[in-house]
N, C-alpha and C. Protein backbone atom coordinates (compact mmCIF):
# COMPACT_ATOMS: atom_id res chain seq x y z
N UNK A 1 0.83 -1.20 0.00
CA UNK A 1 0.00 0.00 0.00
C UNK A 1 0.87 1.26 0.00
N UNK A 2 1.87 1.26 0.69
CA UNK A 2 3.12 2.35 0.84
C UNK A 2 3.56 3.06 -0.62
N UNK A 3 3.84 1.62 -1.06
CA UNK A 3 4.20 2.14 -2.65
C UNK A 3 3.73 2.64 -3.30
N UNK A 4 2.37 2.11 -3.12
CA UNK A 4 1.29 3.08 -4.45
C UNK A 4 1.28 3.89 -3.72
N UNK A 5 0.72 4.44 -2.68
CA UNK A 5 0.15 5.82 -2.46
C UNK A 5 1.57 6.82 -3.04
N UNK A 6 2.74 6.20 -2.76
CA UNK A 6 4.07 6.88 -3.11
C UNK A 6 3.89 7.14 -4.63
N UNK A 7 3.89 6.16 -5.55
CA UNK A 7 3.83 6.40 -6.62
C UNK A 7 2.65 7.44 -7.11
N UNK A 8 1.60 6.75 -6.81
CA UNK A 8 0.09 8.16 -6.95
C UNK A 8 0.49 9.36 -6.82
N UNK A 9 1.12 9.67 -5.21
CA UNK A 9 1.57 10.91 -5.41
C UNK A 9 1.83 11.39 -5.65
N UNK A 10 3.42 11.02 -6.02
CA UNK A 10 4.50 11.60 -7.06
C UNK A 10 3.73 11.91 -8.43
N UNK A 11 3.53 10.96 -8.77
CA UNK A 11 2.89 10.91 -10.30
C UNK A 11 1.66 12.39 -10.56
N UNK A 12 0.96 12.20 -9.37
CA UNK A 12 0.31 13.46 -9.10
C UNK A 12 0.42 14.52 -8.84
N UNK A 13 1.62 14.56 -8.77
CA UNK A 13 2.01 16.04 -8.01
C UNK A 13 3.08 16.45 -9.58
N UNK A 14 3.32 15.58 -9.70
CA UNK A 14 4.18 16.11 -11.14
C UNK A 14 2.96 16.15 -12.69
N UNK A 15 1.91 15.53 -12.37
CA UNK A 15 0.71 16.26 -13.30
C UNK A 15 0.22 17.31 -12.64
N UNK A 16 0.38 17.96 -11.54
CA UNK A 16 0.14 19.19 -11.48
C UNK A 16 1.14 20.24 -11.34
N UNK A 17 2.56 20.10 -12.21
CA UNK A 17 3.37 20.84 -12.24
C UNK A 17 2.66 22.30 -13.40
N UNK A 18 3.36 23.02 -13.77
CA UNK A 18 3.12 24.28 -14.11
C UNK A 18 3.94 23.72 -15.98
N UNK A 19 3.04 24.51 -17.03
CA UNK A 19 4.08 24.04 -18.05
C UNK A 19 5.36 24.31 -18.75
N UNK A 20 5.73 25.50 -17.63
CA UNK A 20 7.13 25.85 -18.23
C UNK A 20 7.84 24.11 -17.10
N UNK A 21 7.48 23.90 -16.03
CA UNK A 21 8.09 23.12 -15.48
C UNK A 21 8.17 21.21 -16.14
N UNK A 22 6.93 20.95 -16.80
CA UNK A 22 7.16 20.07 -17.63
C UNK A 22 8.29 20.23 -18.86
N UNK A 23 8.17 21.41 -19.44
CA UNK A 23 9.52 21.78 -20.66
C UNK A 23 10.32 21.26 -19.98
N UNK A 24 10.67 21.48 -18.77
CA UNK A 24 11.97 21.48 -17.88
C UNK A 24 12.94 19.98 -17.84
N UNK A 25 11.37 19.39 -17.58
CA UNK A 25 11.46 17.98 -16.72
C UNK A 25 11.74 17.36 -18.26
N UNK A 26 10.71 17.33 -19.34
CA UNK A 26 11.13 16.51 -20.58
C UNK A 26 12.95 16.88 -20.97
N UNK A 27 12.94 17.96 -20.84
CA UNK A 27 14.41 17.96 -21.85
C UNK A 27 15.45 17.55 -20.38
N UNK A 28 15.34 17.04 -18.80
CA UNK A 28 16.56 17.40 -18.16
C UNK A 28 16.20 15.86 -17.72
N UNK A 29 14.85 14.95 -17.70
CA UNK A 29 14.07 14.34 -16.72
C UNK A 29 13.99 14.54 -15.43
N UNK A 30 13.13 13.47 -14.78
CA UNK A 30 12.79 14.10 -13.36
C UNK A 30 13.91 13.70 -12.48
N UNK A 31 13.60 13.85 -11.21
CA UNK A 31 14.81 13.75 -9.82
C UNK A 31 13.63 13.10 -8.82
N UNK A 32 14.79 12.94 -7.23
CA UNK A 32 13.99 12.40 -6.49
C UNK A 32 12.92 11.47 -6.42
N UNK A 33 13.48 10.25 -7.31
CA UNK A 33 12.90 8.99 -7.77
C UNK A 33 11.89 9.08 -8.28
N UNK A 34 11.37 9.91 -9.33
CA UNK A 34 9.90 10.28 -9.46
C UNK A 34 10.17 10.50 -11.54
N UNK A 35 10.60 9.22 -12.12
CA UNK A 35 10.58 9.90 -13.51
C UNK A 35 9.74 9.63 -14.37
N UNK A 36 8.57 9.65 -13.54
CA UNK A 36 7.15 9.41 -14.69
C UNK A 36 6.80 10.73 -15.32
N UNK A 37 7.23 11.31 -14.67
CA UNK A 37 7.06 13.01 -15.44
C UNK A 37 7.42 12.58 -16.97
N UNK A 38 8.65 12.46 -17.18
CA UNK A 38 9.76 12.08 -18.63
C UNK A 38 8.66 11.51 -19.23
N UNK A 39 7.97 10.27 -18.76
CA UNK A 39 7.44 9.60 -19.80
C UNK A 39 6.12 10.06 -19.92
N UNK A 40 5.26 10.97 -19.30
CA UNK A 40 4.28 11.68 -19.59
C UNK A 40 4.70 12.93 -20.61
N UNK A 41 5.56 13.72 -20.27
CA UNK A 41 6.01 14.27 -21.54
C UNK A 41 6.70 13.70 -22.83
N UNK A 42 7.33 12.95 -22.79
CA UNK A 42 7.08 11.63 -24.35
C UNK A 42 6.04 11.69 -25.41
N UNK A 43 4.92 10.79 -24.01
CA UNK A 43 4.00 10.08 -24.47
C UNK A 43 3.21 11.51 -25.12
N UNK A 44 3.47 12.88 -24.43
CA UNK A 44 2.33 13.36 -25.27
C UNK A 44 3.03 14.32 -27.13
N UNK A 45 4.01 13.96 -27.50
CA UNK A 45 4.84 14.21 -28.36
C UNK A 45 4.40 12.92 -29.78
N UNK A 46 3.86 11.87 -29.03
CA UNK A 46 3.48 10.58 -29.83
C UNK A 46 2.38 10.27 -30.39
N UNK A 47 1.25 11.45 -30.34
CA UNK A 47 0.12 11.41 -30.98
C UNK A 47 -0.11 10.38 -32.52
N UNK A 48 -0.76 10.09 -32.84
CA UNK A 48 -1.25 8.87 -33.78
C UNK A 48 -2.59 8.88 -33.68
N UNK A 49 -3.32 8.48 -35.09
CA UNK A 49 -4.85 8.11 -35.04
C UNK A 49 -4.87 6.93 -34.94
N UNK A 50 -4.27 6.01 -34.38
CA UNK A 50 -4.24 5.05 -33.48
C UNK A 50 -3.95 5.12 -32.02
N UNK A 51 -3.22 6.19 -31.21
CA UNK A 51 -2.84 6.23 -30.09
C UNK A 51 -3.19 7.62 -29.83
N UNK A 52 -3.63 8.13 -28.43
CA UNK A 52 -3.86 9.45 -27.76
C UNK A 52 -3.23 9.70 -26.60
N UNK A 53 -2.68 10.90 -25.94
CA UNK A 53 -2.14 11.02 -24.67
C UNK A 53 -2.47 12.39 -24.58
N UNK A 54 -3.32 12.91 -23.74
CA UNK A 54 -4.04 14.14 -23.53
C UNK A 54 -4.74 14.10 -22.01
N UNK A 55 -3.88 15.54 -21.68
CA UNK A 55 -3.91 16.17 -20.49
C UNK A 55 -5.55 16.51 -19.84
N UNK A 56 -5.99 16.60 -19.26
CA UNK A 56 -7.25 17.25 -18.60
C UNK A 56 -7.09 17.94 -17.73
N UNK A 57 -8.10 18.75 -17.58
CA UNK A 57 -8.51 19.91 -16.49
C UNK A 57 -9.48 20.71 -16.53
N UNK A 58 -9.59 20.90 -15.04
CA UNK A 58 -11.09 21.28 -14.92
C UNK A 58 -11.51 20.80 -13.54
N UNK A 59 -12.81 20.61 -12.84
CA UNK A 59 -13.17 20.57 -11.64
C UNK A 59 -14.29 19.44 -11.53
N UNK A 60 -14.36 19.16 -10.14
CA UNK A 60 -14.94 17.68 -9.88
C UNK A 60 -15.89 17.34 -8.63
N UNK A 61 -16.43 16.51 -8.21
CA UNK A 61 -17.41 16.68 -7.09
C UNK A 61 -16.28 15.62 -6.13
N UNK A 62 -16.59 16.00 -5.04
CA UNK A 62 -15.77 15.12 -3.78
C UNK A 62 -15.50 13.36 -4.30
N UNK A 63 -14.10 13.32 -4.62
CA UNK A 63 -13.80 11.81 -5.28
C UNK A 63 -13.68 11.22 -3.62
N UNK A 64 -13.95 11.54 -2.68
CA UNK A 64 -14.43 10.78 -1.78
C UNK A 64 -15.94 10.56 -1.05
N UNK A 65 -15.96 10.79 -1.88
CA UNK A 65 -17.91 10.10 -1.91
C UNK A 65 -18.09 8.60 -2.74
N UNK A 66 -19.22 8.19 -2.48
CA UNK A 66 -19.45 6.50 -3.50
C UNK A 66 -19.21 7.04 -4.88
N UNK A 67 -19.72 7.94 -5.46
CA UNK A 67 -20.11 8.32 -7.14
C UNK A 67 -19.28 10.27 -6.68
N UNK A 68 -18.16 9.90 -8.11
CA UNK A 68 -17.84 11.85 -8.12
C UNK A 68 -18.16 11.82 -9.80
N UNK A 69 -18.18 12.83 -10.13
CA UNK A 69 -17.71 13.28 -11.71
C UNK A 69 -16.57 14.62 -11.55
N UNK A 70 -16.15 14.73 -12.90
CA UNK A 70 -15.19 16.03 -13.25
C UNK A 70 -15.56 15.22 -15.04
N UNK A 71 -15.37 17.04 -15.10
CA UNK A 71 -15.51 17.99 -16.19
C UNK A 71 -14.83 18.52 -16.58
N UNK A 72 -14.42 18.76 -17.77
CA UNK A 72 -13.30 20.03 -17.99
C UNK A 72 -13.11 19.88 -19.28
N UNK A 73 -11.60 20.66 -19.73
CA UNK A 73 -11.41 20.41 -20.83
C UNK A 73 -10.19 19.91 -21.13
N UNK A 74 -9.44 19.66 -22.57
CA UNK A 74 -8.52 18.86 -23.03
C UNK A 74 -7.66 19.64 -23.90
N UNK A 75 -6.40 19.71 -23.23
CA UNK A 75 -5.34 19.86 -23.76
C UNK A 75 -4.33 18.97 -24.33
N UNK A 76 -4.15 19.31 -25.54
CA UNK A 76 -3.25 18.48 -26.27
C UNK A 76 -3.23 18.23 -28.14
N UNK A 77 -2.70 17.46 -28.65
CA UNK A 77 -2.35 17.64 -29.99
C UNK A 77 -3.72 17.25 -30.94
N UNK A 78 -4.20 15.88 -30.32
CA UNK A 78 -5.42 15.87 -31.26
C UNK A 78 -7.06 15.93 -30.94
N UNK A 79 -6.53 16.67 -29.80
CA UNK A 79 -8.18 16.24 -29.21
C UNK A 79 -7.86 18.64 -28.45
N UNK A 80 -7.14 19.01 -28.67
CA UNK A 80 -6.91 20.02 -27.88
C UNK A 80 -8.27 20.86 -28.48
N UNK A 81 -8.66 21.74 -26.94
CA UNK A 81 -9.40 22.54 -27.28
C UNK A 81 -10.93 22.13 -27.31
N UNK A 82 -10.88 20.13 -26.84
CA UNK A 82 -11.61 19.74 -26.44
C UNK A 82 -12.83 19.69 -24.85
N UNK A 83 -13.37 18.68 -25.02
CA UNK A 83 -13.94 18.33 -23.54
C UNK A 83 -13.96 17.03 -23.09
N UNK A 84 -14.03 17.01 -21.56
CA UNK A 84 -13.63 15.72 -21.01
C UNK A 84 -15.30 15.40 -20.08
N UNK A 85 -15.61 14.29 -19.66
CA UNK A 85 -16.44 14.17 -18.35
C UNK A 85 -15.88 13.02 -17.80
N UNK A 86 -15.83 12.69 -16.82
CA UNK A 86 -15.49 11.62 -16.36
C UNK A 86 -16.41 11.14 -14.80
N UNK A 87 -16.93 9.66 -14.20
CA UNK A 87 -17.50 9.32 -13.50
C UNK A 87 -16.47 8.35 -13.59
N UNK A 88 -16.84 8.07 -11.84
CA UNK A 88 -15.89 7.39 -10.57
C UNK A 88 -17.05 6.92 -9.59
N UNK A 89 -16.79 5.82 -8.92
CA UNK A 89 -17.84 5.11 -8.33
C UNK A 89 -17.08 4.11 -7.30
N UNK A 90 -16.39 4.26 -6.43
CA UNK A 90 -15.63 3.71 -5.05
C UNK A 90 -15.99 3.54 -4.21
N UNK A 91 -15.89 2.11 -3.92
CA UNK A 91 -16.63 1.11 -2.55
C UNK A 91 -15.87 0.88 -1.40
N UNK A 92 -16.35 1.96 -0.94
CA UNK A 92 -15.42 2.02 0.55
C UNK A 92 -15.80 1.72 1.07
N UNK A 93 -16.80 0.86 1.06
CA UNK A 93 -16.85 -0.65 2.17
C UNK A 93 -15.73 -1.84 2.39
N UNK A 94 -14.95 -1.47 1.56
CA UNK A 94 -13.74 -1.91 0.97
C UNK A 94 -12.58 -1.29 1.18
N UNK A 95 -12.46 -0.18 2.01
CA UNK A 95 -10.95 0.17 2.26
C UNK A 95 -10.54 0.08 2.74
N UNK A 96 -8.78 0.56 2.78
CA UNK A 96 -8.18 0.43 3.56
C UNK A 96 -7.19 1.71 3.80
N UNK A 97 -6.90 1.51 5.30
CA UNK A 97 -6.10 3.04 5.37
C UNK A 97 -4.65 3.02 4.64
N UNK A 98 -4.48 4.16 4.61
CA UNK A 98 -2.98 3.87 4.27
C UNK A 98 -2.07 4.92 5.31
N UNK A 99 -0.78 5.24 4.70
CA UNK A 99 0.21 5.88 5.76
C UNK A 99 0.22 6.79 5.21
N UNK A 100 -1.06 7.86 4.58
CA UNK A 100 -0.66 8.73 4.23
C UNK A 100 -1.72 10.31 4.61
N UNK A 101 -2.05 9.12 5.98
CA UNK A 101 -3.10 10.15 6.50
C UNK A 101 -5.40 9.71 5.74
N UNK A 102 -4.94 8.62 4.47
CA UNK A 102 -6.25 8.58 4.24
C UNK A 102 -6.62 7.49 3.86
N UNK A 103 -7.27 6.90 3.15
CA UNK A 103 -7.34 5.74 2.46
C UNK A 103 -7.38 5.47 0.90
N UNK A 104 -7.45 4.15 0.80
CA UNK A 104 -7.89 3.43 -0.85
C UNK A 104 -8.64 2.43 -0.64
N UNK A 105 -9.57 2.57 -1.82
CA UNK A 105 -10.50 1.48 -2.05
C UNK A 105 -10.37 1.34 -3.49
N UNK A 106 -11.13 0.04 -4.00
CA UNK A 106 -11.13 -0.14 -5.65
C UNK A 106 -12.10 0.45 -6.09
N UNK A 107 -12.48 1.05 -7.20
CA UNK A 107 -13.33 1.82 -7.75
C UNK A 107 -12.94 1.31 -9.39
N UNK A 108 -14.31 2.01 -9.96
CA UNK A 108 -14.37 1.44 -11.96
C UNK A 108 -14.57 3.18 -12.23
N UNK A 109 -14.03 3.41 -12.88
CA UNK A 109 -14.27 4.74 -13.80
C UNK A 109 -15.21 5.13 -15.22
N UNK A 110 -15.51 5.81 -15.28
CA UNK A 110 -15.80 6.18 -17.42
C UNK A 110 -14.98 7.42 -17.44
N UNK A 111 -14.63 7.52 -18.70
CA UNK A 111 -14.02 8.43 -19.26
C UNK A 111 -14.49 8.89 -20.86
N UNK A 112 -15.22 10.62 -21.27
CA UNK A 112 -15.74 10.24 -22.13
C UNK A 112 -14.74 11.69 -22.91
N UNK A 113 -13.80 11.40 -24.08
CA UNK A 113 -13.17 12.69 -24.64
C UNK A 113 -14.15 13.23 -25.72
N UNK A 114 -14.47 14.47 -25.88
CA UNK A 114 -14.73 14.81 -27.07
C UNK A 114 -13.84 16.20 -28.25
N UNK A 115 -13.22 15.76 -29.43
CA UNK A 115 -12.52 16.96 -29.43
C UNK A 115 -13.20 18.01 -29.77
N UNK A 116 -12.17 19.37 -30.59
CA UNK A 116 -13.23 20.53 -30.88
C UNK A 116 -14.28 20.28 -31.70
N UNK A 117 -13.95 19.46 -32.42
CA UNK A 117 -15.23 18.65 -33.43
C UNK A 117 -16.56 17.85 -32.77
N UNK A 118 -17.25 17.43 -32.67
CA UNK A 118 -18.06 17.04 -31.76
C UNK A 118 -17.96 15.74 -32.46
N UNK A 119 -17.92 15.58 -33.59
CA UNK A 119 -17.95 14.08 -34.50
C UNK A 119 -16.38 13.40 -33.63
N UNK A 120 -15.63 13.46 -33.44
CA UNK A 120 -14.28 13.19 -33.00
C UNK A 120 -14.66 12.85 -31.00
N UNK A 121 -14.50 11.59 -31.18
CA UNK A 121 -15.22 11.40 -29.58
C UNK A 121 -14.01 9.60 -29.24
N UNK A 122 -14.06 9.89 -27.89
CA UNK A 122 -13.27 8.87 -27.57
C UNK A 122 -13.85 8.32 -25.98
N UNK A 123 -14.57 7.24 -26.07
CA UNK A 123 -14.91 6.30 -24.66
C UNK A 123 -14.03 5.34 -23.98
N UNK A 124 -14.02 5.75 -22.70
CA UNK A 124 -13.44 4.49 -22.04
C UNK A 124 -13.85 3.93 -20.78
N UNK A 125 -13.75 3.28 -20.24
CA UNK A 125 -13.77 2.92 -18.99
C UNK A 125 -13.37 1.55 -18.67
N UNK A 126 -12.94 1.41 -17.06
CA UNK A 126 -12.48 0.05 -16.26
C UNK A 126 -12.13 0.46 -15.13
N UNK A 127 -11.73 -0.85 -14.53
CA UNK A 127 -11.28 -0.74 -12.84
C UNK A 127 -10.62 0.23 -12.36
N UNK A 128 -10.03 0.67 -11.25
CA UNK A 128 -9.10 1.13 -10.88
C UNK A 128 -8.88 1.40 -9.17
N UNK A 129 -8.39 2.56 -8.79
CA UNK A 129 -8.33 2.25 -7.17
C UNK A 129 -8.65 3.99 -6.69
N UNK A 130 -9.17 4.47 -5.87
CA UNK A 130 -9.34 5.55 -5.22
C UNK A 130 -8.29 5.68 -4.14
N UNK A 131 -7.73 7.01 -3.89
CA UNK A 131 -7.07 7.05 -2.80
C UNK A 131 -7.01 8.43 -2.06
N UNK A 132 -7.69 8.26 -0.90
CA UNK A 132 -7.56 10.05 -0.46
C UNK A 132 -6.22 10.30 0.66
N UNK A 133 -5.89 11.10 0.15
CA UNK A 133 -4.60 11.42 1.39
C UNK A 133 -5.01 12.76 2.37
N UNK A 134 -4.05 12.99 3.25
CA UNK A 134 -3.98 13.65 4.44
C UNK A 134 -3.00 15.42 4.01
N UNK A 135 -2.60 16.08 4.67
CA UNK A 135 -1.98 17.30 4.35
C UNK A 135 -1.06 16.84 3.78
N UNK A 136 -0.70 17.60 2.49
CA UNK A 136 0.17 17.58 1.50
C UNK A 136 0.87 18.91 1.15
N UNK A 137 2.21 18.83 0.04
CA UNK A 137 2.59 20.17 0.33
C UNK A 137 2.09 20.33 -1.26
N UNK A 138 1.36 19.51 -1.99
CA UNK A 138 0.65 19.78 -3.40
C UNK A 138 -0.86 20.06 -3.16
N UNK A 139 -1.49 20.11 -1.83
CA UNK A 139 -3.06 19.80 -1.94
C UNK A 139 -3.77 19.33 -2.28
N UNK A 140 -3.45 18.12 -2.34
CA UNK A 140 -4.31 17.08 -3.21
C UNK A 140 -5.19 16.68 -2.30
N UNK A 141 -5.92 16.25 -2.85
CA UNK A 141 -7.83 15.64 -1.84
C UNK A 141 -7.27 14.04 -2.01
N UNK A 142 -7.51 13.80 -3.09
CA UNK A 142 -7.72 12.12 -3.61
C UNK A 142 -7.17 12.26 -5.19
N UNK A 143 -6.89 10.50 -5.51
CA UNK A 143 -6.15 10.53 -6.95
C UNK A 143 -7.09 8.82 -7.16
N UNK A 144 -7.64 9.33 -8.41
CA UNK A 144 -7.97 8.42 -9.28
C UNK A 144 -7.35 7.68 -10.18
N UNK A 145 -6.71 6.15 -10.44
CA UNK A 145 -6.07 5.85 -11.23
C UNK A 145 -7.13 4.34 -11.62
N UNK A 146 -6.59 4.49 -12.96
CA UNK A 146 -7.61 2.88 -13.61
C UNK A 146 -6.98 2.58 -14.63
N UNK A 147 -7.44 1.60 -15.66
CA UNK A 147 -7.59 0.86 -16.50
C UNK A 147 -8.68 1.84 -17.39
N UNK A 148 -8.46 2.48 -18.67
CA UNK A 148 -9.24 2.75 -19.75
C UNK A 148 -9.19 1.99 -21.18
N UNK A 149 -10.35 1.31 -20.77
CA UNK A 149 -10.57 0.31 -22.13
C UNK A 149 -11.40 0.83 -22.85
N UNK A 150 -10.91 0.82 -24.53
CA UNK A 150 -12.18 1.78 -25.65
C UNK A 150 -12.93 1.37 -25.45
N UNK A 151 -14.21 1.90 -25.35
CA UNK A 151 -15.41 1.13 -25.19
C UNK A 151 -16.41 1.48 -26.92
N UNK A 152 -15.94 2.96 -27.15
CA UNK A 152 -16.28 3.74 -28.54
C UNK A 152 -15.35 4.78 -29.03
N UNK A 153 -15.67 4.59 -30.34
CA UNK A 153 -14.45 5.56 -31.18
C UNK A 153 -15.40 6.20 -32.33
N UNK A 154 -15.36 7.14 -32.59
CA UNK A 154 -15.93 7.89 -33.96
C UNK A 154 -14.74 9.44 -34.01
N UNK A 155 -15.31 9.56 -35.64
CA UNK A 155 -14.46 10.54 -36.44
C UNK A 155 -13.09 9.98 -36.32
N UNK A 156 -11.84 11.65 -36.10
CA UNK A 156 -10.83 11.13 -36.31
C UNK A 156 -10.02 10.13 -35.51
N UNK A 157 -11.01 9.77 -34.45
CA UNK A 157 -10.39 8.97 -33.12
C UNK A 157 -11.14 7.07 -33.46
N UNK A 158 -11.81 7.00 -34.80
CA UNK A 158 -12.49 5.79 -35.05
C UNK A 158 -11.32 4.66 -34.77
N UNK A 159 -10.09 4.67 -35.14
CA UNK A 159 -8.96 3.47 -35.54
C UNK A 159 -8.63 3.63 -33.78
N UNK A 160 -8.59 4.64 -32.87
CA UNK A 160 -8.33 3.82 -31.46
C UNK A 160 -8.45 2.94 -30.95
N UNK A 161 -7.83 2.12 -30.57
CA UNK A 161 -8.38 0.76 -29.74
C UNK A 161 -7.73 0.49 -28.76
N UNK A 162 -7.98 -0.66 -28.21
CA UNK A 162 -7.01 -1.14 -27.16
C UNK A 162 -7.14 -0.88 -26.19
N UNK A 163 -6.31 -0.90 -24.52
CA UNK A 163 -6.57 -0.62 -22.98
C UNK A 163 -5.42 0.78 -23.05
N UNK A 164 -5.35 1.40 -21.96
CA UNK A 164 -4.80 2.71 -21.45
C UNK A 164 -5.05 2.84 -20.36
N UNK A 165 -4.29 4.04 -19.42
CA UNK A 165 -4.29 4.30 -17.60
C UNK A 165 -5.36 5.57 -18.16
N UNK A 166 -5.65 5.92 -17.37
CA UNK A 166 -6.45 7.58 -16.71
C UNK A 166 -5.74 7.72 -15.28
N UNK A 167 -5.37 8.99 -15.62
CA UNK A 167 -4.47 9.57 -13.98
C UNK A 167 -6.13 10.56 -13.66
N UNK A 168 -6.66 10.97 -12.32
CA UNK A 168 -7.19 12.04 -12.15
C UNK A 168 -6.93 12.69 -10.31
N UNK A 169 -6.36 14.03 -10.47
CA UNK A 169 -6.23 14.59 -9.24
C UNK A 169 -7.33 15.16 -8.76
N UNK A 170 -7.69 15.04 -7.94
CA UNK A 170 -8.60 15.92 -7.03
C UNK A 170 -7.96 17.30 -6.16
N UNK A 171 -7.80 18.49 -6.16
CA UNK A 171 -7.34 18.99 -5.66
C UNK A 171 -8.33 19.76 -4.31
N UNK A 172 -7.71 20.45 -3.25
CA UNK A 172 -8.64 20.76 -2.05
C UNK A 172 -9.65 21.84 -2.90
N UNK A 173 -8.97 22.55 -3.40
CA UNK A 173 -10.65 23.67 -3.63
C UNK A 173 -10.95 22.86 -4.89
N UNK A 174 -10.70 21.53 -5.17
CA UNK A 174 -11.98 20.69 -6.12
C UNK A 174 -11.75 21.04 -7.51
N UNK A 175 -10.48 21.59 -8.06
CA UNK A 175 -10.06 21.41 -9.33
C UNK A 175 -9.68 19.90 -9.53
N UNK A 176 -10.05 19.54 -11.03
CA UNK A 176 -8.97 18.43 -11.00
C UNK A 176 -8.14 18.43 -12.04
N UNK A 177 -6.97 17.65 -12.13
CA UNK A 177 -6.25 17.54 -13.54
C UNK A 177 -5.65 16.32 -13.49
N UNK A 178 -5.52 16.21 -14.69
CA UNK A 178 -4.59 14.67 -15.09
C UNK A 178 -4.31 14.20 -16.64
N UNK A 179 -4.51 13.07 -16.64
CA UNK A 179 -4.01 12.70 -18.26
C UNK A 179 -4.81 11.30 -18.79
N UNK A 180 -4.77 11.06 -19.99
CA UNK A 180 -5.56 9.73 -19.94
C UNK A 180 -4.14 9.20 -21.47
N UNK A 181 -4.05 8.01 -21.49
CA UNK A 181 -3.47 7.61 -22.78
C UNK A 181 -3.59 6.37 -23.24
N UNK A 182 -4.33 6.37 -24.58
CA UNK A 182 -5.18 4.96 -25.06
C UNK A 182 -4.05 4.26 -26.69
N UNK A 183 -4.09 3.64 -26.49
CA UNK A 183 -3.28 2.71 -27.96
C UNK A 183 -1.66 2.57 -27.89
N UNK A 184 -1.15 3.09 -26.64
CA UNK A 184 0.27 2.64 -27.21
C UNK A 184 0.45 1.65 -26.55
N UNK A 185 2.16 1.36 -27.88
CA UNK A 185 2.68 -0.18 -27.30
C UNK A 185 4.06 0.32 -26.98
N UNK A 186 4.81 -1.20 -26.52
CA UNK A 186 6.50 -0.82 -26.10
C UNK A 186 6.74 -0.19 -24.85
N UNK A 187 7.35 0.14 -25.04
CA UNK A 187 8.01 0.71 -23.42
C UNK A 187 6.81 1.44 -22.69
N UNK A 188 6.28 2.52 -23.94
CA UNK A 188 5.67 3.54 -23.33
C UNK A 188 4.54 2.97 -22.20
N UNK A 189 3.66 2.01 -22.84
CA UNK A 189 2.96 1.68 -22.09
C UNK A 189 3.03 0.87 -21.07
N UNK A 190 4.33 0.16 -21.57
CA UNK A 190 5.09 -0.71 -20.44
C UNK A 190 5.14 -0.21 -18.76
N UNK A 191 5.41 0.97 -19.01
CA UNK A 191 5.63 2.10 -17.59
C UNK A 191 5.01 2.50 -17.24
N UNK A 192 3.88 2.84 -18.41
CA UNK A 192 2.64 3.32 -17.34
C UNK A 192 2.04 2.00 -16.31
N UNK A 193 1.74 0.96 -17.36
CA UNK A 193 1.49 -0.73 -17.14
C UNK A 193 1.83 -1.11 -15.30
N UNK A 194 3.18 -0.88 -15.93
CA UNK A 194 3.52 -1.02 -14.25
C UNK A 194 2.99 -0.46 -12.94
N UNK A 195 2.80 1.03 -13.04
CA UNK A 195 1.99 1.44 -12.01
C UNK A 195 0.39 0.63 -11.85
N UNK A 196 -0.07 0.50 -13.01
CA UNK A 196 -1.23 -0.34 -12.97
C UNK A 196 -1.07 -1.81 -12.17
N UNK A 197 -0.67 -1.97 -12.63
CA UNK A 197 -0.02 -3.20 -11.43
C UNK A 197 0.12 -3.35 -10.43
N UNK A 198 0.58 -2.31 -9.46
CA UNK A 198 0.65 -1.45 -8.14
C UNK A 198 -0.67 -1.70 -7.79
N UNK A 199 -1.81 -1.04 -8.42
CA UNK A 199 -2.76 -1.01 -7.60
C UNK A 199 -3.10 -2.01 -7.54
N UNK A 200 -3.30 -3.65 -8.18
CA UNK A 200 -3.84 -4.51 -7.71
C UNK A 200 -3.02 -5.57 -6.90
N UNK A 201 -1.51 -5.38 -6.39
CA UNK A 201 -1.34 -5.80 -5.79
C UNK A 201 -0.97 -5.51 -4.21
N UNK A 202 -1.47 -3.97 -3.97
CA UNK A 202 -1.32 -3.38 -3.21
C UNK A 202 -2.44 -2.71 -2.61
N UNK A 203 -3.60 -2.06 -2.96
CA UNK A 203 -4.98 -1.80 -2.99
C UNK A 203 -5.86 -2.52 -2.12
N UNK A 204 -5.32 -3.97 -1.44
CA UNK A 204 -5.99 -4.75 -0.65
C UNK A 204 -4.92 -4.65 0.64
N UNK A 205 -3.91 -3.58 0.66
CA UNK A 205 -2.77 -3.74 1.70
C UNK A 205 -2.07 -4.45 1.80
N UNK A 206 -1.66 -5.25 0.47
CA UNK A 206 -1.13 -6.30 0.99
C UNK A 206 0.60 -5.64 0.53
């Protein structure tokens, strides 16, 4: 459980860096054991009408409740200038604390992109894990992480397929931001992969 909440964090706190500070991090990578930054700035350089990696932001209802949503919009190469919604649904009849002042439970997500085009739309959803933490020096409330499997594709996003992560932050005054990235292979997804992994073998405390 240690690990993930470690990893969540980090990972979270470096999607809510500032974007001169991502420039920073892609061309120098990150420090202080935390270099998922690097491969979030990569991945979003790799656009394909087979593959997406696009940022979100925007604001959300308490991801520590059973059911939250967030809204917002989408930054990035092929969907920029878009909109996002997303629903979260976490059974905390099922948690467990962690050492970080809060807990995790497993939770399933949707994720629905649409770009500036309205014909250009991208669905996903699957499992994942909720986790709320305690005082932070980023302010984070809770971090949403899952499994996004296409569920639908139309316009220029029709050839997407395949599984992908969704990162989502909750922040204290209830902004959220994060990233979602659907179709790649190789390393890239290899690394995200791994954190996915984290949560199911750790998510039950073990």
């Amino acid at each position: 459980m240690k690990r993930l909440i470690f990893a969540l964090l980090a990972t979270a706190a470096l999607v809510t860096a500032s974007a001169a500070s991502a420039s920073a991090y892609h061309r120098h990578g990150g420090h202080n054991g935390t270099p998922h930054f690097k491969t979030v700035a990569y991945a979003g350089h790799a656009h394909s009408r087979h593959a997406v990696f696009e940022r979100l932001g925007g604001s959300g209802t308490d991801f520590g409740g059973d059911s939250a949503t967030a809204t917002g919009a989408i930054a990035g190469r092929l969907l920029d200038g878009g909109s996002f919604a997303a629903t979260i649904s976490t059974d905390w009849s099922n948690a467990t604390a962690n050492k970080h002042g809060g807990s995790c439970a497993p939770a399933t997500g949707t994720l629905s992109l649409t770009g500036s085009s309205s014909s250009d739309t991208l669905d996903t959803s699957g499992a994942g894990v909720t986790c709320t933490v305690g005082s932070n020096p980023w302010n984070i409330a809770a971090v949403y992480f899952g499994k996004a499997s296409v569920t639908g594709a139309t316009g220029a996003l029709a050839n997407v397929s395949g599984n992908g992560r969704v990162l989502l932050v909750e922040k204290t005054d209830g902004t959220v931001k994060g990233f979602t990235f659907v179709g790649f292979r190789g390393s890239t997804a290899q690394q995200f992969g791994a954190l996915a992994r984290s949560d199911a073998q750790h998510c039950g405390g073990r």
